[in-house]
PDB file of N, CA and C in Angstrom:
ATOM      1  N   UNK A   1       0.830  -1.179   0.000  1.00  0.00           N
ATOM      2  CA  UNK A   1       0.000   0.000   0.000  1.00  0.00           C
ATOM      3  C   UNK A   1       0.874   1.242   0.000  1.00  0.00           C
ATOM      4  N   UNK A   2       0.523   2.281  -0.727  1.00  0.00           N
ATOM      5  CA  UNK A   2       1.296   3.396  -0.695  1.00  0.00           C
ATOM      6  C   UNK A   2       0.350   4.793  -0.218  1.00  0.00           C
ATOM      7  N   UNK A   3       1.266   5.740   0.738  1.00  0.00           N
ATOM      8  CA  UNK A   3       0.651   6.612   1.114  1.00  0.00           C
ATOM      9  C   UNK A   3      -0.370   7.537   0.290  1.00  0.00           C
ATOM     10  N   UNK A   4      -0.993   7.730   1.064  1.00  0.00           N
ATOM     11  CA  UNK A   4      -2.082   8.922   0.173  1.00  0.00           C
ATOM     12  C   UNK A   4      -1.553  10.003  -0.740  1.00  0.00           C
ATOM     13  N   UNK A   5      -1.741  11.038  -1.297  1.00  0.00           N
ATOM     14  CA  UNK A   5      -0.713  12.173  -1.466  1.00  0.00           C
ATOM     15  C   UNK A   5      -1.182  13.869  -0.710  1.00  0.00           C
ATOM     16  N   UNK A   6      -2.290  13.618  -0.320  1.00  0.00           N
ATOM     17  CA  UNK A   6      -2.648  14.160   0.559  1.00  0.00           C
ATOM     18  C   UNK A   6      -2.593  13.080   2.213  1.00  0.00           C
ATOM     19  N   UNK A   7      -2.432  14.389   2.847  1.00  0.00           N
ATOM     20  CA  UNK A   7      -2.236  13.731   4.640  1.00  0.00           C
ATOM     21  C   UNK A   7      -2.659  14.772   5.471  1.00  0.00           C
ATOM     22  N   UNK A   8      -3.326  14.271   6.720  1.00  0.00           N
ATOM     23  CA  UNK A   8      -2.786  15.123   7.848  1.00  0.00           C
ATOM     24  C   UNK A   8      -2.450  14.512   9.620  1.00  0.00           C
ATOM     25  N   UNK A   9      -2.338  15.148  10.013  1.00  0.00           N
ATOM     26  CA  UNK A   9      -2.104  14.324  11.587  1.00  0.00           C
ATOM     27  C   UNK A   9      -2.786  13.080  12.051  1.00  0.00           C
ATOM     28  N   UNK A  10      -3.637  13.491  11.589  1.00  0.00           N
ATOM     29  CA  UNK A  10      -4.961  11.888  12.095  1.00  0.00           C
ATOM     30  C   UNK A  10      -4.932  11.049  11.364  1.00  0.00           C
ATOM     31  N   UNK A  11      -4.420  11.299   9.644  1.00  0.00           N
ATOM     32  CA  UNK A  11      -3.878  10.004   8.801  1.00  0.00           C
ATOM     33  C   UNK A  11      -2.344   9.392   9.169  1.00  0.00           C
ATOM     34  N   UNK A  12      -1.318  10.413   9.496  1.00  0.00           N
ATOM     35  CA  UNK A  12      -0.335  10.054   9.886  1.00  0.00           C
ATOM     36  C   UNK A  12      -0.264   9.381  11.453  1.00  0.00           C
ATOM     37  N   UNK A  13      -1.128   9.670  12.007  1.00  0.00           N
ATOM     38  CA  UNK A  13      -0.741   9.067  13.212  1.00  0.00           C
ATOM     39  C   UNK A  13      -1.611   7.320  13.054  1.00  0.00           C
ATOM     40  N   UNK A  14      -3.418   7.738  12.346  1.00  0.00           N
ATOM     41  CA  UNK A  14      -3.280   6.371  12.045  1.00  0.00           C
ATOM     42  C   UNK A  14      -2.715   5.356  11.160  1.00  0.00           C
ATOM     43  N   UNK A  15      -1.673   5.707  10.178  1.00  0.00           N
ATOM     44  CA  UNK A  15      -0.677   5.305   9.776  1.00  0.00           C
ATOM     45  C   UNK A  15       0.271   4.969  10.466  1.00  0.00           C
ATOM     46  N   UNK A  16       0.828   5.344  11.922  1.00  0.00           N
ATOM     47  CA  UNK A  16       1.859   4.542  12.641  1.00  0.00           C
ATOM     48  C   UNK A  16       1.281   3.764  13.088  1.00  0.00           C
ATOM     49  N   UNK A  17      -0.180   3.390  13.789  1.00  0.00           N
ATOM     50  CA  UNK A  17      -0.333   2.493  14.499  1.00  0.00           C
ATOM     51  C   UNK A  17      -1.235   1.124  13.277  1.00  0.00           C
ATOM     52  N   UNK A  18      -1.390   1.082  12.596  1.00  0.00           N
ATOM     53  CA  UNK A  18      -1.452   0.203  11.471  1.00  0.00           C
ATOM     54  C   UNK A  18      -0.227  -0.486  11.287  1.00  0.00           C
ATOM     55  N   UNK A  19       1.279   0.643  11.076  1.00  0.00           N
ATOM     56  CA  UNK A  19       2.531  -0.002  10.816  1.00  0.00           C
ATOM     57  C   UNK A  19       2.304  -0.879  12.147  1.00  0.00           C
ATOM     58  N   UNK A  20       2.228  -0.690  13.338  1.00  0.00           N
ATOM     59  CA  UNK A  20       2.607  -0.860  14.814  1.00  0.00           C
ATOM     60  C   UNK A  20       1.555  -2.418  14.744  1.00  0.00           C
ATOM     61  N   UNK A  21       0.692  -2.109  14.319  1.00  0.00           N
ATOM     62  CA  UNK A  21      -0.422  -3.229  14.211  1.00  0.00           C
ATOM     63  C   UNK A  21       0.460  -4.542  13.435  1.00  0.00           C
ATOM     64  N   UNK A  22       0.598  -4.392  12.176  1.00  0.00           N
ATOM     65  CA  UNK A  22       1.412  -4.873  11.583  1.00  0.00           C
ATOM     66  C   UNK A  22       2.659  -5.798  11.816  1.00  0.00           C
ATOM     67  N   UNK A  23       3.364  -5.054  12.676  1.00  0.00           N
ATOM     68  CA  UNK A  23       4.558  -5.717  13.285  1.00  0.00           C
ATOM     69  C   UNK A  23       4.410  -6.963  14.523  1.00  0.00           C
ATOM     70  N   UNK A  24       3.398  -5.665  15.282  1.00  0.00           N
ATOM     71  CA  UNK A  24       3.050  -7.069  16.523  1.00  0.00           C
ATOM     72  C   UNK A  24       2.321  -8.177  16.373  1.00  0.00           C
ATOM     73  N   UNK A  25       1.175  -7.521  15.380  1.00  0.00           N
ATOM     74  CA  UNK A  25       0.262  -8.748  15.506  1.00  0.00           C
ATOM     75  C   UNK A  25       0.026  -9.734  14.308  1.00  0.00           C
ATOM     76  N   UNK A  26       0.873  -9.394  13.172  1.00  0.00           N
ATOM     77  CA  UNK A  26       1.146  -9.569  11.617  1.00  0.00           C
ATOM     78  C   UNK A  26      -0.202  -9.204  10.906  1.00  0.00           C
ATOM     79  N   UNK A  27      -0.158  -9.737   9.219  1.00  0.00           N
ATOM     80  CA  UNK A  27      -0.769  -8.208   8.710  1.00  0.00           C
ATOM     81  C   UNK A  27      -2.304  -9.000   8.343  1.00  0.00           C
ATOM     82  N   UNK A  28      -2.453  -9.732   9.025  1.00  0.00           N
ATOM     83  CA  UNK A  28      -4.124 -10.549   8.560  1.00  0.00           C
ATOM     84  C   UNK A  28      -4.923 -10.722  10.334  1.00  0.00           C
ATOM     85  N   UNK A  29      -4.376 -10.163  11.092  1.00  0.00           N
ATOM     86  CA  UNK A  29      -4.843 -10.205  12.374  1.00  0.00           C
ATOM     87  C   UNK A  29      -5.902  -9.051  12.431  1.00  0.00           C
ATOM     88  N   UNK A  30      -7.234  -9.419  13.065  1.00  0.00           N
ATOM     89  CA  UNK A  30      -8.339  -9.023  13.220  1.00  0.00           C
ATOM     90  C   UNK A  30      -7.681  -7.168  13.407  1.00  0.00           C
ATOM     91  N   UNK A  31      -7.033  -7.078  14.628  1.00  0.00           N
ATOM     92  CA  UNK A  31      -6.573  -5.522  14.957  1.00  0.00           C
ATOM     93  C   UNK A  31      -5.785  -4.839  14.393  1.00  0.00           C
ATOM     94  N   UNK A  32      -5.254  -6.029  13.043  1.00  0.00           N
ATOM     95  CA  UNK A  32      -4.526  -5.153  11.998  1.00  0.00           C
ATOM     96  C   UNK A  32      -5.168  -4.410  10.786  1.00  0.00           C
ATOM     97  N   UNK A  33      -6.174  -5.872  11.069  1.00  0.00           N
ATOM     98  CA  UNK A  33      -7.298  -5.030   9.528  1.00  0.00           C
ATOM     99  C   UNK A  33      -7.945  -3.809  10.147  1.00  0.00           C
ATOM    100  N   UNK A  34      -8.324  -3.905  11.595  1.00  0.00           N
ATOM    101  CA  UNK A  34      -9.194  -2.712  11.814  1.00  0.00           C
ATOM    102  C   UNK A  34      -7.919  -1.534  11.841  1.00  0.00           C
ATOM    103  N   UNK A  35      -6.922  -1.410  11.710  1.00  0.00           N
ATOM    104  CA  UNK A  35      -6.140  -0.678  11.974  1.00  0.00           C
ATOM    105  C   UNK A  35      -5.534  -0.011  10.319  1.00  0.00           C
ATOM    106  N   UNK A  36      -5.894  -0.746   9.842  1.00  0.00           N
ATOM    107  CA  UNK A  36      -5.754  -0.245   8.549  1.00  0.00           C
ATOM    108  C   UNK A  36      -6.721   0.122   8.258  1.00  0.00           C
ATOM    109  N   UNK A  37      -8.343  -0.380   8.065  1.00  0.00           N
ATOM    110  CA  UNK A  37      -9.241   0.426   7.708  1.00  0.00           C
ATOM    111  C   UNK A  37      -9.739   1.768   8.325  1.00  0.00           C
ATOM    112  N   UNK A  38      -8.912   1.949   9.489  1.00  0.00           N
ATOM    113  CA  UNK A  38      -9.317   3.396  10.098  1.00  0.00           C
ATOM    114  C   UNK A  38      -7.988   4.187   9.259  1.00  0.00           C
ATOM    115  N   UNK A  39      -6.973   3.974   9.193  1.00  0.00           N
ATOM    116  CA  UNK A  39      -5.875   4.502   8.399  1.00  0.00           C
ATOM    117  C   UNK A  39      -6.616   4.831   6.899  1.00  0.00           C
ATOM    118  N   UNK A  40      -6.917   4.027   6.746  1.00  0.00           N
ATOM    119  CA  UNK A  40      -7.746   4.179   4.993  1.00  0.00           C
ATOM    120  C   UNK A  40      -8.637   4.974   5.083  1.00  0.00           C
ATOM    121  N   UNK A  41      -9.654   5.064   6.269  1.00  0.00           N
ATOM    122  CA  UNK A  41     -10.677   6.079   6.293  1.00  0.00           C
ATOM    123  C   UNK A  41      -9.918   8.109   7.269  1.00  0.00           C
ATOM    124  N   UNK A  42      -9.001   7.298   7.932  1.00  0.00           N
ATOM    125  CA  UNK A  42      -8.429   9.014   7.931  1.00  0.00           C
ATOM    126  C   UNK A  42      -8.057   9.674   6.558  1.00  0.00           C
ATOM    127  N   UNK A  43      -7.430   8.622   5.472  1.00  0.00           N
ATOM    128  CA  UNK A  43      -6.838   9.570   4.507  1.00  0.00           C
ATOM    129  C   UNK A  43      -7.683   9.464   3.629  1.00  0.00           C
ATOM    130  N   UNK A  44      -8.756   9.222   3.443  1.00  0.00           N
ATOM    131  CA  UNK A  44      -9.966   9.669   2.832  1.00  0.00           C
ATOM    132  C   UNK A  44     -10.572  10.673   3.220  1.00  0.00           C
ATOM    133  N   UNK A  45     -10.627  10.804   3.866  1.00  0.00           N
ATOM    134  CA  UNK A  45     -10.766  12.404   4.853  1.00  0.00           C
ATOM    135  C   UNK A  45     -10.043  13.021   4.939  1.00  0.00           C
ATOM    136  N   UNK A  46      -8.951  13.288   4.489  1.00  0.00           N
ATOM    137  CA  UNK A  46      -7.828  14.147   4.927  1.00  0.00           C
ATOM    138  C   UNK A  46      -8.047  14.599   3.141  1.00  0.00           C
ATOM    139  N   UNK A  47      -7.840  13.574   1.929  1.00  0.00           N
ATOM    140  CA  UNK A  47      -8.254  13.609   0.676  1.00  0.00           C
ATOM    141  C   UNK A  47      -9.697  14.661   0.325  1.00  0.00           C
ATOM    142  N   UNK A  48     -10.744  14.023   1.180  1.00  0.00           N
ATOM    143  CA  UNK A  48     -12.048  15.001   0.911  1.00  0.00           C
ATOM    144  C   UNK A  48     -11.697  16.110   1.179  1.00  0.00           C
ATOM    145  N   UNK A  49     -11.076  16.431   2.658  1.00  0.00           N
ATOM    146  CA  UNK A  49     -10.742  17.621   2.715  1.00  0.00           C
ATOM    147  C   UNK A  49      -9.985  18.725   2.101  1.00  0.00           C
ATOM    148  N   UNK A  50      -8.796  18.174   1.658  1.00  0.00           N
ATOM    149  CA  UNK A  50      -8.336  19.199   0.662  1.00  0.00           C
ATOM    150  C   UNK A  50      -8.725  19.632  -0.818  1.00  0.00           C
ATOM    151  N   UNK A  51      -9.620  18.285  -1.005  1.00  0.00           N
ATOM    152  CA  UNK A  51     -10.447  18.964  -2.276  1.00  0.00           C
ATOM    153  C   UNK A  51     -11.512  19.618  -2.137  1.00  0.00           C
ATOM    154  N   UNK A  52     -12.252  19.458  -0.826  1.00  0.00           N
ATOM    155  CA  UNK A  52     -13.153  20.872  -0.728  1.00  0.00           C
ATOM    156  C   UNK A  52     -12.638  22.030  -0.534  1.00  0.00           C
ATOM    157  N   UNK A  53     -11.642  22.140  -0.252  1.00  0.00           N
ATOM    158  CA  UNK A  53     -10.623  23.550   0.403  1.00  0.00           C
ATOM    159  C   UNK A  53     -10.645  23.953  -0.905  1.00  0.00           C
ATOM    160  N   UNK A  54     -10.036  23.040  -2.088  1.00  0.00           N
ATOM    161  CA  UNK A  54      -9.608  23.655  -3.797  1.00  0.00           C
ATOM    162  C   UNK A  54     -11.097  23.577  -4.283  1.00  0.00           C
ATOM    163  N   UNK A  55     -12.172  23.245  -3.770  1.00  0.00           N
ATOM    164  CA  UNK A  55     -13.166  23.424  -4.822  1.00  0.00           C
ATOM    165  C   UNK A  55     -14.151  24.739  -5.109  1.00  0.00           C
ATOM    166  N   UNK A  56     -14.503  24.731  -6.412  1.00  0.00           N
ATOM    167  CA  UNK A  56     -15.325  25.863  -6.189  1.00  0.00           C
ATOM    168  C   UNK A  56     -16.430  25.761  -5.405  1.00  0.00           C
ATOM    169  N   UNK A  57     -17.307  26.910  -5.636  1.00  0.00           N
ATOM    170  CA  UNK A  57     -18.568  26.450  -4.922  1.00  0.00           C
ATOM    171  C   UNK A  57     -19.695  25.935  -5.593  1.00  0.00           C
ATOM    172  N   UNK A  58     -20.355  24.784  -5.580  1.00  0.00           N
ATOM    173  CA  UNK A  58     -21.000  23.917  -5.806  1.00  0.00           C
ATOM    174  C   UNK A  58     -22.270  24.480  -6.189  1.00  0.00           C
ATOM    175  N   UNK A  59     -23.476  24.014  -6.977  1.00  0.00           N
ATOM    176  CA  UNK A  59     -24.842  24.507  -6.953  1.00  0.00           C
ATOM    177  C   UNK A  59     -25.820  23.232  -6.101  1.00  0.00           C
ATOM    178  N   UNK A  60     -26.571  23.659  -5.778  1.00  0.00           N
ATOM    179  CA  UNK A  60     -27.714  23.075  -4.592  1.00  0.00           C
ATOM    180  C   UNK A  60     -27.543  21.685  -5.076  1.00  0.00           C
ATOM    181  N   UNK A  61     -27.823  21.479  -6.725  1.00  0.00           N
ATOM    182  CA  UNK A  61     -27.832  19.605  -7.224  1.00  0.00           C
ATOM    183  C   UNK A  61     -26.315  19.193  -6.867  1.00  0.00           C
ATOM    184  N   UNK A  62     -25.578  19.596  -7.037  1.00  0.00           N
ATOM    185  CA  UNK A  62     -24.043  19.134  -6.942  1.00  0.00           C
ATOM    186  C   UNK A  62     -24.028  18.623  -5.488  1.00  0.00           C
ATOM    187  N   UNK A  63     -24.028  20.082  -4.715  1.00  0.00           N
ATOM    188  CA  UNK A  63     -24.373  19.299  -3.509  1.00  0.00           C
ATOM    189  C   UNK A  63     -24.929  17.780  -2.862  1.00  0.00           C
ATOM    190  N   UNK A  64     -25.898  17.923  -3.260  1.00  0.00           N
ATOM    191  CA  UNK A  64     -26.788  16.852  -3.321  1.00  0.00           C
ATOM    192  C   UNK A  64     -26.321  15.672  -3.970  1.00  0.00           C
ATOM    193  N   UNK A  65     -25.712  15.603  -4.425  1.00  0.00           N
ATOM    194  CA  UNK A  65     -25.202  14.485  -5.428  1.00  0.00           C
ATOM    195  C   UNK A  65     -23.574  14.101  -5.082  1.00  0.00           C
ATOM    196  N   UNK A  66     -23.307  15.028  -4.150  1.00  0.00           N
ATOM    197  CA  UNK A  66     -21.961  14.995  -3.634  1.00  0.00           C
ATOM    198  C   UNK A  66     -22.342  14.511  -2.431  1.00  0.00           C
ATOM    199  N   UNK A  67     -23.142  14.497  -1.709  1.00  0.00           N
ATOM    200  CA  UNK A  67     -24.226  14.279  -0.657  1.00  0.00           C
ATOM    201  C   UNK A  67     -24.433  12.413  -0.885  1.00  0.00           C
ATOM    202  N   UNK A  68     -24.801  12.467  -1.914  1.00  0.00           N
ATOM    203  CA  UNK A  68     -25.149  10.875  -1.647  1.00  0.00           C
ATOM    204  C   UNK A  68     -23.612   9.775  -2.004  1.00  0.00           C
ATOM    205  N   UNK A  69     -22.657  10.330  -2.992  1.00  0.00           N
ATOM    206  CA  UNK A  69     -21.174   9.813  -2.786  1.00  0.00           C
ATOM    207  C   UNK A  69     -21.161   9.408  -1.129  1.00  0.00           C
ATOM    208  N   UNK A  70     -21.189  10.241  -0.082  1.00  0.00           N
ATOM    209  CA  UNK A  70     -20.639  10.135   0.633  1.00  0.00           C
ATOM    210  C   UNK A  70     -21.100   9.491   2.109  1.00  0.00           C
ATOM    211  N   UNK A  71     -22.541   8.864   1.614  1.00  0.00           N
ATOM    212  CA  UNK A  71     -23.245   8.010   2.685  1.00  0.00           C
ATOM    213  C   UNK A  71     -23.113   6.949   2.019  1.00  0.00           C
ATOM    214  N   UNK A  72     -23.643   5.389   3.279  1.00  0.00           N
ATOM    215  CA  UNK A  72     -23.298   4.568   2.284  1.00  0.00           C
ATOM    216  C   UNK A  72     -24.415   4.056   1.231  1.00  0.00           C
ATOM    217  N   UNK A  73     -24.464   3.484   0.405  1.00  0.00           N
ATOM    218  CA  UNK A  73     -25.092   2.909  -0.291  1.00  0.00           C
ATOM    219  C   UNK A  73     -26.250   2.878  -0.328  1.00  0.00           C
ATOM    220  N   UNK A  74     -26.577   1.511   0.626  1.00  0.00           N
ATOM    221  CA  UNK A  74     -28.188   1.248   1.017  1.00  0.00           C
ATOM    222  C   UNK A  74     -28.880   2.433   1.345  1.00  0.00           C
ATOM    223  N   UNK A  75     -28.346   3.506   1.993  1.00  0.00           N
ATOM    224  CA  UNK A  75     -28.795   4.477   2.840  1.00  0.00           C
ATOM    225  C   UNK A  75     -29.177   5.665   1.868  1.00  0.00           C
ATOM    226  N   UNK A  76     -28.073   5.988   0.555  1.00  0.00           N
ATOM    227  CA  UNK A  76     -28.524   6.644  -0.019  1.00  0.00           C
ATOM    228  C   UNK A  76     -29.451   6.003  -0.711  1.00  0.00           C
ATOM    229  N   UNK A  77     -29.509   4.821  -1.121  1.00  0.00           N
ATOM    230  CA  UNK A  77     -30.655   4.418  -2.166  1.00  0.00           C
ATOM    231  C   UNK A  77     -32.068   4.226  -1.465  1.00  0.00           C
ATOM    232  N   UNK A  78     -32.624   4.614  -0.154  1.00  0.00           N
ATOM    233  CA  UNK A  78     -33.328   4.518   0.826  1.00  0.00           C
ATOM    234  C   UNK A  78     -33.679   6.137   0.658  1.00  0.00           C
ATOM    235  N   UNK A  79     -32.713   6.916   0.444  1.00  0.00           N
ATOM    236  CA  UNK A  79     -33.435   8.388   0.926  1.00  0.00           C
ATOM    237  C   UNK A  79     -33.439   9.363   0.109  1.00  0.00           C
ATOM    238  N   UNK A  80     -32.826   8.774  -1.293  1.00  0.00           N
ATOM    239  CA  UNK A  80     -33.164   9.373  -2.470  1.00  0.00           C
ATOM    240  C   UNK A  80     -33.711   8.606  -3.854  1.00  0.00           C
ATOM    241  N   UNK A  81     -35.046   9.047  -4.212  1.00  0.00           N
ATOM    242  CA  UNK A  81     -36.054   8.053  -5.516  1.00  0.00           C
ATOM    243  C   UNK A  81     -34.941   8.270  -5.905  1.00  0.00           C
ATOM    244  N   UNK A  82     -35.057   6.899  -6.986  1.00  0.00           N
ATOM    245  CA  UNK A  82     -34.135   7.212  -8.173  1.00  0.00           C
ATOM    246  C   UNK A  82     -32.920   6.388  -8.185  1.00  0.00           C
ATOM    247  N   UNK A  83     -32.161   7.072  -6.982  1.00  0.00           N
ATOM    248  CA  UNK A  83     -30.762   6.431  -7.082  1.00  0.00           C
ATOM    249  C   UNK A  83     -30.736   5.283  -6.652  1.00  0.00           C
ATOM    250  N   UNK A  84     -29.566   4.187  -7.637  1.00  0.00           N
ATOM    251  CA  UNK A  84     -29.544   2.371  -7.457  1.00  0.00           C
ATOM    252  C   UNK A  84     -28.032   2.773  -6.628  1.00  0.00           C
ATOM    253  N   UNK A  85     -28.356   1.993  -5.467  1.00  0.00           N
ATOM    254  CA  UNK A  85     -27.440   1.583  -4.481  1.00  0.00           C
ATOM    255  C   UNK A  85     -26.106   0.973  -5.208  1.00  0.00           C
ATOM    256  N   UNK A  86     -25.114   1.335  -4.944  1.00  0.00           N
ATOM    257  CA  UNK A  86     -23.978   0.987  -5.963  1.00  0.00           C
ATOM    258  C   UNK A  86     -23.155  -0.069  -4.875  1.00  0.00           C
ATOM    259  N   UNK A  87     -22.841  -1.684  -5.858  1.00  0.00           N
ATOM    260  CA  UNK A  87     -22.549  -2.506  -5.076  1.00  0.00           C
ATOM    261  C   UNK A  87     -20.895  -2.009  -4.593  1.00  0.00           C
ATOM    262  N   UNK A  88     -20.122  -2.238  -3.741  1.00  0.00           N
ATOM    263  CA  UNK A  88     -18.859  -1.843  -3.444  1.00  0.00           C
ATOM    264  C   UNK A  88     -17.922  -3.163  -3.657  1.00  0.00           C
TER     265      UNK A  88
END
């Protein structure tokens, strides 16, 4: 896996303890996967964030449609007609 190219403190720090996960407990151990998927979800967030910082400003549908990207699935296809739940 290679780092994000965006980062910030809360990806880097859950990035040491993933490495840390890794070492002690090797890399298929229950507290390693969860330790990576919180690492994966800080720098997805750290990612969203700097592209909202560079983005322009959005119109009400964009929103909205940027809005359902970012719940999951079932949930958006539950609270908006229309949209098919996208398998992951």
């Amino acid at each position: 896996m290679s780092a994000r190219p965006t980062s910030s403190p809360e990806a880097r720090k859950a990035q040491g303890q993933m490495a840390s996960a890794v070492r002690q407990y090797g890399p298929n151990d229950p507290r390693t996967r969860a330790a990576r998927d919180n690492w994966r979800g800080e720098s997805y967030l750290a990612a969203v964030a700097a592209a909202v910082a560079d983005a322009p400003p959005l119109s009400p549908d964009q929103r909205d449609r940027l809005a359902v990207l970012l719940r999951p699935a079932a949930v958006a296809a539950e609270q908006r007609p229309g949209v098919q739940a996208v398998a992951s």
